[in-house]
C-alpha atoms as a PDB file:
ATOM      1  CA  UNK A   1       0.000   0.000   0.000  1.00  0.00           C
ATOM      2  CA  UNK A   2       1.319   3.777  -0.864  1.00  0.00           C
ATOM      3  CA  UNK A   3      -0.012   6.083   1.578  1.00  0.00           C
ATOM      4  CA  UNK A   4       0.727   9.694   0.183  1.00  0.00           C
ATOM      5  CA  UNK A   5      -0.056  13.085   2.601  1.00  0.00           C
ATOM      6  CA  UNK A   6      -1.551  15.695   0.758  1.00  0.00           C
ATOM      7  CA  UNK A   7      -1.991  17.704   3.737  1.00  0.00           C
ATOM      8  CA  UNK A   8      -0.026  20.199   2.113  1.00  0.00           C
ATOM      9  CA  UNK A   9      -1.353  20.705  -1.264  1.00  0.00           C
ATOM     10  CA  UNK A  10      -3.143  23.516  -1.312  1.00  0.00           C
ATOM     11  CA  UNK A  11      -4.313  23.632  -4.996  1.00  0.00           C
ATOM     12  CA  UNK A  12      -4.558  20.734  -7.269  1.00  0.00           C
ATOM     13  CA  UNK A  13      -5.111  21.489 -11.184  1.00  0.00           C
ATOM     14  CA  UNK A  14      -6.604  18.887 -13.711  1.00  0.00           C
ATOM     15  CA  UNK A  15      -2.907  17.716 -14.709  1.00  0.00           C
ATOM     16  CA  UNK A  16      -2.008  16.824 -11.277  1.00  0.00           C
ATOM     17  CA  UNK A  17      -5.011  15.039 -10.634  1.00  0.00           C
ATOM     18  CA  UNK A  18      -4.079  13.566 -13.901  1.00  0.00           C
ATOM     19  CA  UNK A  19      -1.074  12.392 -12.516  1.00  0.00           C
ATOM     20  CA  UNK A  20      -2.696  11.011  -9.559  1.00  0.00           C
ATOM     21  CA  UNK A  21      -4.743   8.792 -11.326  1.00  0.00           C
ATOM     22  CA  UNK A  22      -2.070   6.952 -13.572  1.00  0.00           C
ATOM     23  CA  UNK A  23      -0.293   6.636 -10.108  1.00  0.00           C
ATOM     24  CA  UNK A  24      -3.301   5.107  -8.655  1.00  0.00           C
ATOM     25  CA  UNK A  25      -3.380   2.978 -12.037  1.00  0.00           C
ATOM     26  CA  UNK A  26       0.228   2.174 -11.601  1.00  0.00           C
ATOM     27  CA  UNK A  27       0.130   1.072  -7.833  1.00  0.00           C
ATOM     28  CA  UNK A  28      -3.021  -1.370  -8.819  1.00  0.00           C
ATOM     29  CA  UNK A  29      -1.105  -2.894 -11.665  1.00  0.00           C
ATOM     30  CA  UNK A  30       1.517  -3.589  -9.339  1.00  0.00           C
ATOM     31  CA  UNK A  31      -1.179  -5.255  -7.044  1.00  0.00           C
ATOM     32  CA  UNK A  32      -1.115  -2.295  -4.491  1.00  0.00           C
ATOM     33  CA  UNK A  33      -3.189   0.309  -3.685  1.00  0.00           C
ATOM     34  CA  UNK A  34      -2.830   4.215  -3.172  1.00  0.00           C
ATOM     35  CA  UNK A  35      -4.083   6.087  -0.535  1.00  0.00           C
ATOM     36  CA  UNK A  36      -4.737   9.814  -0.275  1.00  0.00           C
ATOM     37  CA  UNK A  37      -3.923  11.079   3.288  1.00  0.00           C
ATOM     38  CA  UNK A  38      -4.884  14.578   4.890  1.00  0.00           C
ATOM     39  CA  UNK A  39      -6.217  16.427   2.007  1.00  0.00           C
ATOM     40  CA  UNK A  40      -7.699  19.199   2.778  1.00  0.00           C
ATOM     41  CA  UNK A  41     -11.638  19.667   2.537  1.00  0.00           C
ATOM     42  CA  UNK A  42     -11.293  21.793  -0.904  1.00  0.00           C
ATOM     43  CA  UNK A  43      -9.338  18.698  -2.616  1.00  0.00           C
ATOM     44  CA  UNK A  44     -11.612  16.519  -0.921  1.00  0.00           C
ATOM     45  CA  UNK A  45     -14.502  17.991  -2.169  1.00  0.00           C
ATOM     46  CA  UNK A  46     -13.078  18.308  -5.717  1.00  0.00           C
ATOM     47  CA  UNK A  47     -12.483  14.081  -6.157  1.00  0.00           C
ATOM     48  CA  UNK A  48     -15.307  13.479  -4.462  1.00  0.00           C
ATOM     49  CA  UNK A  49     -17.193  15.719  -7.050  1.00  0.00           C
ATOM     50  CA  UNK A  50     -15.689  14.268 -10.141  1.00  0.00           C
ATOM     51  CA  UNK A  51     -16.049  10.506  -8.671  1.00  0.00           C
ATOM     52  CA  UNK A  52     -12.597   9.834  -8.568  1.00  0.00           C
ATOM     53  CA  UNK A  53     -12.478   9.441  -4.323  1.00  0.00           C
ATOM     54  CA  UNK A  54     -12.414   5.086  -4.692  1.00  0.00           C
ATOM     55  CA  UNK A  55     -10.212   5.308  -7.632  1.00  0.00           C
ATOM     56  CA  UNK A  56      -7.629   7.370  -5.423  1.00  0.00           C
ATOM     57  CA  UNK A  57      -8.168   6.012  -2.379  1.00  0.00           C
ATOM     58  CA  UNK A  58      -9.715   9.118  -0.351  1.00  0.00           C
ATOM     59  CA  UNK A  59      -9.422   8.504   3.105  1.00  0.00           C
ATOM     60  CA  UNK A  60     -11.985  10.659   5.019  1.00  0.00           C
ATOM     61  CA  UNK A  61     -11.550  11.726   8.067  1.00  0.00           C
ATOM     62  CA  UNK A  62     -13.540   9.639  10.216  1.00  0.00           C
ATOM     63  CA  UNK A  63     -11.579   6.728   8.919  1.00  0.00           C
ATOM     64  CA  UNK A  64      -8.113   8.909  10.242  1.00  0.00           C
ATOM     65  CA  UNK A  65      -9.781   9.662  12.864  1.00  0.00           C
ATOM     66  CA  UNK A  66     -10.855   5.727  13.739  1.00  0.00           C
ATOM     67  CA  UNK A  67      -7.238   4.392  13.284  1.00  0.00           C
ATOM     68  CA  UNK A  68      -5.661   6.741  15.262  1.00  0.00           C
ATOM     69  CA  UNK A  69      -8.224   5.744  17.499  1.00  0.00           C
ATOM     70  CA  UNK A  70      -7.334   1.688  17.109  1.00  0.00           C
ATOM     71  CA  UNK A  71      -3.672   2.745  16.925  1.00  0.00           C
ATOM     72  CA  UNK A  72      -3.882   4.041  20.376  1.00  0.00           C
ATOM     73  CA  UNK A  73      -6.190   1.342  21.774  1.00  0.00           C
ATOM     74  CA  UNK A  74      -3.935  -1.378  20.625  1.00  0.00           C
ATOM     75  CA  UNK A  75      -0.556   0.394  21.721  1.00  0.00           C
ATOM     76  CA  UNK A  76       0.224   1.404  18.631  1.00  0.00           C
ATOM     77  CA  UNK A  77       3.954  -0.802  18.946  1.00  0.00           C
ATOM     78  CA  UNK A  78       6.930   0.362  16.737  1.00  0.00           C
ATOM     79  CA  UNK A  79       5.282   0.823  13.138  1.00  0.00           C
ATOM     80  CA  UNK A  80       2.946   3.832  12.550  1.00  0.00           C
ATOM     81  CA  UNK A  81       0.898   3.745   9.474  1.00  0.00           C
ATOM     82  CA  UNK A  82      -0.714   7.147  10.286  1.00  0.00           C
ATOM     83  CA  UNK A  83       0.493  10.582  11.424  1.00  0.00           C
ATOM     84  CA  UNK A  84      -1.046  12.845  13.510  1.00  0.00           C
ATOM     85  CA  UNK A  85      -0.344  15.437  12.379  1.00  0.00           C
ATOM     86  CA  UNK A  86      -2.237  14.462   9.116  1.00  0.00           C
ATOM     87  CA  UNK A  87      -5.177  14.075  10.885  1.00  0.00           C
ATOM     88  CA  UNK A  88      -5.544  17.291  12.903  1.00  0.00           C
ATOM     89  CA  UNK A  89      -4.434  19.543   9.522  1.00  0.00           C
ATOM     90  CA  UNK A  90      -7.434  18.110   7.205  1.00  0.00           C
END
């Protein structure tokens, strides 16, 4: 899995959501998956719009929100999958 924070994009143009599709297309030909982390509500709001939030992998904020949550229950151990510091930006 390819986790990419885009907690600090703060515009996002029809070229580079070109180019996040072909990664997402990319990652699932290599039997992976992509997964957009911390975006903020305006690029949420734009892939949700043009239908494109399963194809990138748009994680909402709940779902941040929940892991951290499970992270913490659990004890979280040596590996963290999920920052913060994502979550409290988006």
């Amino acid at each position: 899995m390819l986790e990419l924070d885009t907690s600090g994009v703060t515009q996002v143009d029809a070229a580079g959501l070109g180019l996040l599709v072909m990664l997402a297309v990319e990652v699932r030909r290599r039997h992976g998956r992509l997964r957009l982390m911390g975006a903020t509500p305006r690029m949420r709001t734009l892939v949700r719009t043009l239908g494109l939030g399963a194809a990138l992998g748009l994680v909402s904020d709940q779902a941040v929100a929940r892991a951290i949550r499970l992270r913490d229950v659990i004890g979280g151990g040596g590996r963290r999958h999920l920052q913060e510091s994502a979550a409290c930006r988006s």
